[in-house]
Protein backbone atom coordinates (compact mmCIF):
# COMPACT_ATOMS: atom_id res chain seq x y z
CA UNK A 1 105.25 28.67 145.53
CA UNK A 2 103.89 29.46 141.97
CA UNK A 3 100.57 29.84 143.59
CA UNK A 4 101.26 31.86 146.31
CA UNK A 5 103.21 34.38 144.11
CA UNK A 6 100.03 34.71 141.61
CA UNK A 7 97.75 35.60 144.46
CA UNK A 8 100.38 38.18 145.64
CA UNK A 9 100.29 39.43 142.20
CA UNK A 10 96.92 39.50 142.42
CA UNK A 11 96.52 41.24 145.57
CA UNK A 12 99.26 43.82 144.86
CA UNK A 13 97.06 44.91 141.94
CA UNK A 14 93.76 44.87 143.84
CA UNK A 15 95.05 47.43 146.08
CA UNK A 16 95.87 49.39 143.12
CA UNK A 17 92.48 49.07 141.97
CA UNK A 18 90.71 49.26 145.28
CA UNK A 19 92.97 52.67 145.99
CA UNK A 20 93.49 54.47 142.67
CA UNK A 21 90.07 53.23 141.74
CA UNK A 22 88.42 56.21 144.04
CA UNK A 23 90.74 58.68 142.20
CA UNK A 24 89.71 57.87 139.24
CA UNK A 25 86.00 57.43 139.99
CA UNK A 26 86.44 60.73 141.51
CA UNK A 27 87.27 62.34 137.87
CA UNK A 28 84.77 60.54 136.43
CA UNK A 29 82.17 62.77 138.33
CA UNK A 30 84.14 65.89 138.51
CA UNK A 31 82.42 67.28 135.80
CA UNK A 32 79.27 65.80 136.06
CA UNK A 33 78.38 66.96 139.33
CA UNK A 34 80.82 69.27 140.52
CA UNK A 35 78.79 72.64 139.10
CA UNK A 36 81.46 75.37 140.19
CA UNK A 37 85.21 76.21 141.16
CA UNK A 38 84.73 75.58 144.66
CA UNK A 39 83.08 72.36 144.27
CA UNK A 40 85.16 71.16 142.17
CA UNK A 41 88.16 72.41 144.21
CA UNK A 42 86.38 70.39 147.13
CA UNK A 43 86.25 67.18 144.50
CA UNK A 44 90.01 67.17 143.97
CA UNK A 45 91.06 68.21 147.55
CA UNK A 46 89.73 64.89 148.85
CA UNK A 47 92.12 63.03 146.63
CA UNK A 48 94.96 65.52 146.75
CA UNK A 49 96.65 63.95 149.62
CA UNK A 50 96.75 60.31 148.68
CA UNK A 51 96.24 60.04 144.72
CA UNK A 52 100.22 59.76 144.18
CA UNK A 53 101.07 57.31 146.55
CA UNK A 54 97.86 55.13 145.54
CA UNK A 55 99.63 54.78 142.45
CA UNK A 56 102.68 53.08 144.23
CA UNK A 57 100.36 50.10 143.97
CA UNK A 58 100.70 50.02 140.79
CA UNK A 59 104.24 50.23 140.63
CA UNK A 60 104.41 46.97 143.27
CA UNK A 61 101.77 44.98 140.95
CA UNK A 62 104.61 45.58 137.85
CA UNK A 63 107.59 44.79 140.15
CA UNK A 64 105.65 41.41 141.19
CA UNK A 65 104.70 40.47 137.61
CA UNK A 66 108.01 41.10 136.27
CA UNK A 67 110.19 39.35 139.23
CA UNK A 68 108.11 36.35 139.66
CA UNK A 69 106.49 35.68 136.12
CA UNK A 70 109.31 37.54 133.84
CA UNK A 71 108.07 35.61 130.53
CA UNK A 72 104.39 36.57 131.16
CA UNK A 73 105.71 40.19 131.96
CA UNK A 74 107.82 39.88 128.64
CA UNK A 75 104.64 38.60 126.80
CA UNK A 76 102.41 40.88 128.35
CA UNK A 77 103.77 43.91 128.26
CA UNK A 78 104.95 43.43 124.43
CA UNK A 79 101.42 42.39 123.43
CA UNK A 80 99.90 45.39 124.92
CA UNK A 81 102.03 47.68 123.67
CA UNK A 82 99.56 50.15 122.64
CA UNK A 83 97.14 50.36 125.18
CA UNK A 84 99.75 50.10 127.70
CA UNK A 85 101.19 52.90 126.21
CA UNK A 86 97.65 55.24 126.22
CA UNK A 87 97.35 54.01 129.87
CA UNK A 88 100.61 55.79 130.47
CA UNK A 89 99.58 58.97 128.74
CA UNK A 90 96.36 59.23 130.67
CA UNK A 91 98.14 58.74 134.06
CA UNK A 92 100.38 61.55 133.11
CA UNK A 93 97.60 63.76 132.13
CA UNK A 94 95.57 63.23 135.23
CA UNK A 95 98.36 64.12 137.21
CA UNK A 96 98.84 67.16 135.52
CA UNK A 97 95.32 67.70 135.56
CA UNK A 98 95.42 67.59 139.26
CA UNK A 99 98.45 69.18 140.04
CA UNK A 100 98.81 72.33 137.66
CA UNK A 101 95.50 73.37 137.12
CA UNK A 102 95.91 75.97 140.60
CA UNK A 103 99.23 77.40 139.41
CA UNK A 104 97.85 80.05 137.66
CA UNK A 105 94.09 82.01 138.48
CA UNK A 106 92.90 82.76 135.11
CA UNK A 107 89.59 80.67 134.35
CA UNK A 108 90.39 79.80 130.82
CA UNK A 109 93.61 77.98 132.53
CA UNK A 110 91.48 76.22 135.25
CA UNK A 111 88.88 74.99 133.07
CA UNK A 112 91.17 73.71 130.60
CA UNK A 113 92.64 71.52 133.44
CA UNK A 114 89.27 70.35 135.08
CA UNK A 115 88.45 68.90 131.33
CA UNK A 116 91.66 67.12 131.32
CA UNK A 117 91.18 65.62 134.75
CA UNK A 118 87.53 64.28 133.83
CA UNK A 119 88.70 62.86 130.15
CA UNK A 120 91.94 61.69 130.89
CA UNK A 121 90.02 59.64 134.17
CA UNK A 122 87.13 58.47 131.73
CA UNK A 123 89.92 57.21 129.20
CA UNK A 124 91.73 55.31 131.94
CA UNK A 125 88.47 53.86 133.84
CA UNK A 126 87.49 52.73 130.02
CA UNK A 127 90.65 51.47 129.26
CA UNK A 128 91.22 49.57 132.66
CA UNK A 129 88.26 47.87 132.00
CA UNK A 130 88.90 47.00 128.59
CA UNK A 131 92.35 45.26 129.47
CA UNK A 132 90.90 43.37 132.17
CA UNK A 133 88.19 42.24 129.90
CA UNK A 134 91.11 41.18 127.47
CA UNK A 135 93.09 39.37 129.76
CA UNK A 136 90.20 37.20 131.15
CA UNK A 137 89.10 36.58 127.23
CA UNK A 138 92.08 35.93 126.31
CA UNK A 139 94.29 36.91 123.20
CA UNK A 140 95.60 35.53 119.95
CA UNK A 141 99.00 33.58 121.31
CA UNK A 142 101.22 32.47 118.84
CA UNK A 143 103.37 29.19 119.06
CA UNK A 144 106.06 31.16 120.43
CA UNK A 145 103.40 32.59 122.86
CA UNK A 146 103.58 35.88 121.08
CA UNK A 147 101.12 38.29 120.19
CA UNK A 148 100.28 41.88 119.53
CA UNK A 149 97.20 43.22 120.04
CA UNK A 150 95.82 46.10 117.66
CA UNK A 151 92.89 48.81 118.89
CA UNK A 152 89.99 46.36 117.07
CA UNK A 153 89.41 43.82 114.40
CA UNK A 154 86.22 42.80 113.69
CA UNK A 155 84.42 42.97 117.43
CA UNK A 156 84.71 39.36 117.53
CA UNK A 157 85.32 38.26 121.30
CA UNK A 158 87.09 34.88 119.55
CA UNK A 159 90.34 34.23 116.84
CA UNK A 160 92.12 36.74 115.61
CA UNK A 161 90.91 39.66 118.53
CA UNK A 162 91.87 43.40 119.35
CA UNK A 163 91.73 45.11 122.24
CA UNK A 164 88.26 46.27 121.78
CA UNK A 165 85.02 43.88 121.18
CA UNK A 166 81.59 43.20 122.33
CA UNK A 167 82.94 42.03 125.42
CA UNK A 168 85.80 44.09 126.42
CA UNK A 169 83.49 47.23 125.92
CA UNK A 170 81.31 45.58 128.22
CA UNK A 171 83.72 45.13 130.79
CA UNK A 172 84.95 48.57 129.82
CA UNK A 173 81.83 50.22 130.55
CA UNK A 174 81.03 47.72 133.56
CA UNK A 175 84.40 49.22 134.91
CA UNK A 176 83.93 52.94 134.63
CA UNK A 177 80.44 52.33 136.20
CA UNK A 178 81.61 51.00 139.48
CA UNK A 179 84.32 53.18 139.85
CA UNK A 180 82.30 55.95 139.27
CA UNK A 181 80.03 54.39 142.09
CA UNK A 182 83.20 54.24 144.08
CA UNK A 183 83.98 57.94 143.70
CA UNK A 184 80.75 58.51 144.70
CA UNK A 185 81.40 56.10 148.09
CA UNK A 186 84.29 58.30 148.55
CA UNK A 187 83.23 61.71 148.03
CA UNK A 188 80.25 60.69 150.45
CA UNK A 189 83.16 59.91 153.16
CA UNK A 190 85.12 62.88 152.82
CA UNK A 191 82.47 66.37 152.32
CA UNK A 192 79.53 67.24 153.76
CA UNK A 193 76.73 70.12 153.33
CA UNK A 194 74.47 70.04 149.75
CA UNK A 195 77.72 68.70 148.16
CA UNK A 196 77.20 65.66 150.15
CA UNK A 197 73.25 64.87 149.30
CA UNK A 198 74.07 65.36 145.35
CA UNK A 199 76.88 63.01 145.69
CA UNK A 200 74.56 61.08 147.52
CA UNK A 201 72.22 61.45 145.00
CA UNK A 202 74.00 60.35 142.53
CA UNK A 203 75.23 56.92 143.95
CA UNK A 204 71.71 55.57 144.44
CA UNK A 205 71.39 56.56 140.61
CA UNK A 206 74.37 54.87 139.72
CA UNK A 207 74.11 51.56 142.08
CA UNK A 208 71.08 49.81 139.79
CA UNK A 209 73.44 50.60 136.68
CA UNK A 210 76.42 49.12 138.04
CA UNK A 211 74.18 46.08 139.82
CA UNK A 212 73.00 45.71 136.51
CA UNK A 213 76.21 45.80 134.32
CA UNK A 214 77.75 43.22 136.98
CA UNK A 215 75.18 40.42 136.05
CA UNK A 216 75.50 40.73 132.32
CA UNK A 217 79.09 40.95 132.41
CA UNK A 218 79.07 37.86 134.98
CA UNK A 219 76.90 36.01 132.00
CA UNK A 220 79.47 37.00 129.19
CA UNK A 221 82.22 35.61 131.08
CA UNK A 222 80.73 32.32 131.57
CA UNK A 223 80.35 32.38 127.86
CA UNK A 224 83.54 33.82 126.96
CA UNK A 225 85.69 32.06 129.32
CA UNK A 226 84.27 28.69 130.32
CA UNK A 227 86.95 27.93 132.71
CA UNK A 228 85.62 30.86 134.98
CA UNK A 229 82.49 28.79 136.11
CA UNK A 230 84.53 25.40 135.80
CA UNK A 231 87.08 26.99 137.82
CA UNK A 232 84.27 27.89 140.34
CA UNK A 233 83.13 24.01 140.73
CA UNK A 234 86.31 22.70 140.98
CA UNK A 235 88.01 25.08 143.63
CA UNK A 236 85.18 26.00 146.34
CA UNK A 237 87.20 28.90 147.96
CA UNK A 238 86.92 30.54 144.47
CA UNK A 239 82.86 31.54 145.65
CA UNK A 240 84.62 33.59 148.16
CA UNK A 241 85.41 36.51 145.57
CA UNK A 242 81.44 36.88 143.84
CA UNK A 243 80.58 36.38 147.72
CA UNK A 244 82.49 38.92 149.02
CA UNK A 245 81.08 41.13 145.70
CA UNK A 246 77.28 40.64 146.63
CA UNK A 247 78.36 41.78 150.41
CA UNK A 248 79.95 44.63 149.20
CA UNK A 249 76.87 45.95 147.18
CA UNK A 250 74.80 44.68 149.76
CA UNK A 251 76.97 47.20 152.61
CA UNK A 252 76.84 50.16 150.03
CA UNK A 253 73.36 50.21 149.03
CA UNK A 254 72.62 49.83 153.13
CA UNK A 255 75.00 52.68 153.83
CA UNK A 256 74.86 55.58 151.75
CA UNK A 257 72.53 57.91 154.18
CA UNK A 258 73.88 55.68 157.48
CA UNK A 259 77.70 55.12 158.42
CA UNK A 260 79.86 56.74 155.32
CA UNK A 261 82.60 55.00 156.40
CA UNK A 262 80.47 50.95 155.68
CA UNK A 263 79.94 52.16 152.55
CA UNK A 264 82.89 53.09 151.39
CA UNK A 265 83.93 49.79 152.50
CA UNK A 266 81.44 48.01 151.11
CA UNK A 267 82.82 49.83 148.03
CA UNK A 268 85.99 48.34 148.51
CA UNK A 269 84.57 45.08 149.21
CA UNK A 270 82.73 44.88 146.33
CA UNK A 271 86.25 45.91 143.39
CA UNK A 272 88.30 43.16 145.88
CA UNK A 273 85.64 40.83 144.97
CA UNK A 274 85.47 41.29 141.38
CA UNK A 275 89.38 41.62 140.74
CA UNK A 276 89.56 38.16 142.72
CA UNK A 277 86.39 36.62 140.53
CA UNK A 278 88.95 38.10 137.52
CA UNK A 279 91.69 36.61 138.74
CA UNK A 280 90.06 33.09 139.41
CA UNK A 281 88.71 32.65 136.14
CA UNK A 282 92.14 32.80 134.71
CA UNK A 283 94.02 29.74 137.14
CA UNK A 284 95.91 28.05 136.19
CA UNK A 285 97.13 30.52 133.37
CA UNK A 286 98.50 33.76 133.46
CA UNK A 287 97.45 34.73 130.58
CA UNK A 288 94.75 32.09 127.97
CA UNK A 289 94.76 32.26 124.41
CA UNK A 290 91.75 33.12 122.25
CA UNK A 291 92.53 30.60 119.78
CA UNK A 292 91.44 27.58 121.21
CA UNK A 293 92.06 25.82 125.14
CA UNK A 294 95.14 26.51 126.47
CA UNK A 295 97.75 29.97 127.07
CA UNK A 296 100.27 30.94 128.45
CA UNK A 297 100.11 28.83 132.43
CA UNK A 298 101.50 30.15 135.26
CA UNK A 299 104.41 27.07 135.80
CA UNK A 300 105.91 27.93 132.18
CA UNK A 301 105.84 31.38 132.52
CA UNK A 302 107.62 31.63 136.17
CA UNK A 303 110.95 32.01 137.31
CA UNK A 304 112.97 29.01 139.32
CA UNK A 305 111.64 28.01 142.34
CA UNK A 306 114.44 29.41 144.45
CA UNK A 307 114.32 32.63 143.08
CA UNK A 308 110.63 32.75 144.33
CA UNK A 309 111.85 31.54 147.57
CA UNK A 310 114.66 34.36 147.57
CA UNK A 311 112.06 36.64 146.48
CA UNK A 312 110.04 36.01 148.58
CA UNK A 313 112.44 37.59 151.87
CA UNK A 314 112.66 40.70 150.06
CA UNK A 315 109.08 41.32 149.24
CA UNK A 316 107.31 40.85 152.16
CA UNK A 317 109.43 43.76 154.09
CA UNK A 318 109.20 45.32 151.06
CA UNK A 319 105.47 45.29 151.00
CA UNK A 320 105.37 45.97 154.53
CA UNK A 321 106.66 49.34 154.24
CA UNK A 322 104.24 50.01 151.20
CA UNK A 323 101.65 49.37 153.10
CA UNK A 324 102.52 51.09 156.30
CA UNK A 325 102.72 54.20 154.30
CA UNK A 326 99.67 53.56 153.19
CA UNK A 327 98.52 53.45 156.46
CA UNK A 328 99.96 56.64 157.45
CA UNK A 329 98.70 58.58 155.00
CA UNK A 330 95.11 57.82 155.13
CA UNK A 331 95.41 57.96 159.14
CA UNK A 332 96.59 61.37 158.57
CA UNK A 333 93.31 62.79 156.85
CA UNK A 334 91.17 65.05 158.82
């Protein structure tokens, strides 16, 4: 039962990555490539209709976390204090970035916006990446499996870390480059015309970067986190995740000028793939220590067995209606 309610976990906040991811990837080139008003109108009317309830996801991956591992949520969310707290700000500011910057006409007013869209999406694409890099590193656990994590210490990936190191700025960058790729994936889907070919345009530019950003963060890991490629020996439906990575890329770079719609799945593919290869390399904890072997596992950080069970009636309907929403939404797009 333990397992099954870490791969739910899991899953709940792949979908939040695989769906918000786009959004934010889409601020990431808003900016960049959008050159006017009415392009970048165009950029934020194709994730007008569906940003908010992508973030629902999010919501769902907390609920999980808490309800079925409340001492890892307890740890967790403690521990990250700050840069949960940052995270916060930045989803705040996108949505007001989003959502106010057509309430009034003047330019000064609308520009001021579109910058706080495209920072306040770099910020969280960095920072996303960055925590993910933390978690599969690991971080400084007391004996009361404690810890607080501050902005940096001395870069080192091991002891006595922060947030931010060689690594986790790897992974940080790693991040914003793919979903910056899978912006560009989306944007490709939804408009058409010359908007279309420089989107185009600059996917092919960005797919060697993020190919190449994969592999050396792939390498680090392995040196970071040894259990990640022990992990991968000892549980053989583990390849499935890097698999299903390399099939994604392999559907996006095939894609771009073909069917829209395979690459943008291929785009999906390929942040499923890497989220699972994340979340493997952590089993059997929820959350390892940089100190030495060891964290905090899943078994001591989870709630009774029958309150999984009970759970367990009440989240699947639960997640059913999420995700026919979901559904609904997205079928509704012209």
């Amino acid at each position: 039962m333990i397992d099954l309610w870490f791969w739910l976990l899991a899953a709940a906040l792949t979908t939040y990555v695989v769906l918000d991811g786009f959004d934010i990837g889409v601020g990431l080139l808003h900016l960049p490539l959008a050159r006017d008003g009415e392009e970048r109108h165009r950029f934020i009317k194709s994730v007008a209709p569906v940003w908010d309830g992508n973030e629902v996801w999010l919501i769902a991956g907390g609920g999980t976390l808490f309800a079925a591992f409340p001492a890892l949520f307890a740890a967790g969310f403690s521990g990250f204090y700050l840069p949960l707290t940052i995270f916060l700000w930045l989803l705040a500011l996108r949505a007001l970035g989003i959502e106010l910057q057509h309430q009034l006409g003047d330019a000064m007013w609308l520009r001021f916006w579109d910058y706080v869209f495209c920072a306040s999406s770099w910020l969280m694409a960095l920072l996303l990446g960055a925590a993910i890099g933390c978690v599969v590193r690991g971080v400084p656990l007391s004996d009361e499996g404690t810890f607080f994590l501050p902005l940096w210490t001395d870069f080192s990936p091991h002891g006595q870390v922060g947030v931010l190191d060689y690594y986790t700025l790897l992974t940080a960058l790693t991040t914003a480059t793919v979903l910056a790729l899978h912006g560009a994936a989306w944007l490709n889907l939804r408009l058409d015309g010359t908007l279309q070919d420089k989107v185009q345009h600059s996917g092919r530019k960005l797919f060697p970067a993020a190919l190449i950003l994969i592999a050396l963060t792939a390498m680090a890991t392995f040196w970071i986190q040894p259990r990640a490629l022990s992990n991968l020996r000892d549980y053989p439906a583990f390849v499935l995740f890097p698999l299903a990575s390399v099939i994604g890329l392999f559907l996006l770079h095939r894609n771009w000028k073909g069917s829209q719609r395979l690459a943008f799945a291929g785009s999906c593919l390929l942040l499923a793939g890497l989220m699972g290869s994340a979340a493997s390399s952590l089993w059997p904890y929820g959350l390892p220590s940089s100190l030495g072997a060891g964290g905090l596992s899943l078994a001591e950080t989870a709630t009774s067995t029958y309150a999984l069970g009970t759970m367990l009636m009440w989240w699947i309907p639960g997640m059913a209606i999420v995700t026919g929403y979901t559904y609904f939404v997205y079928s509704r797009l012209p």
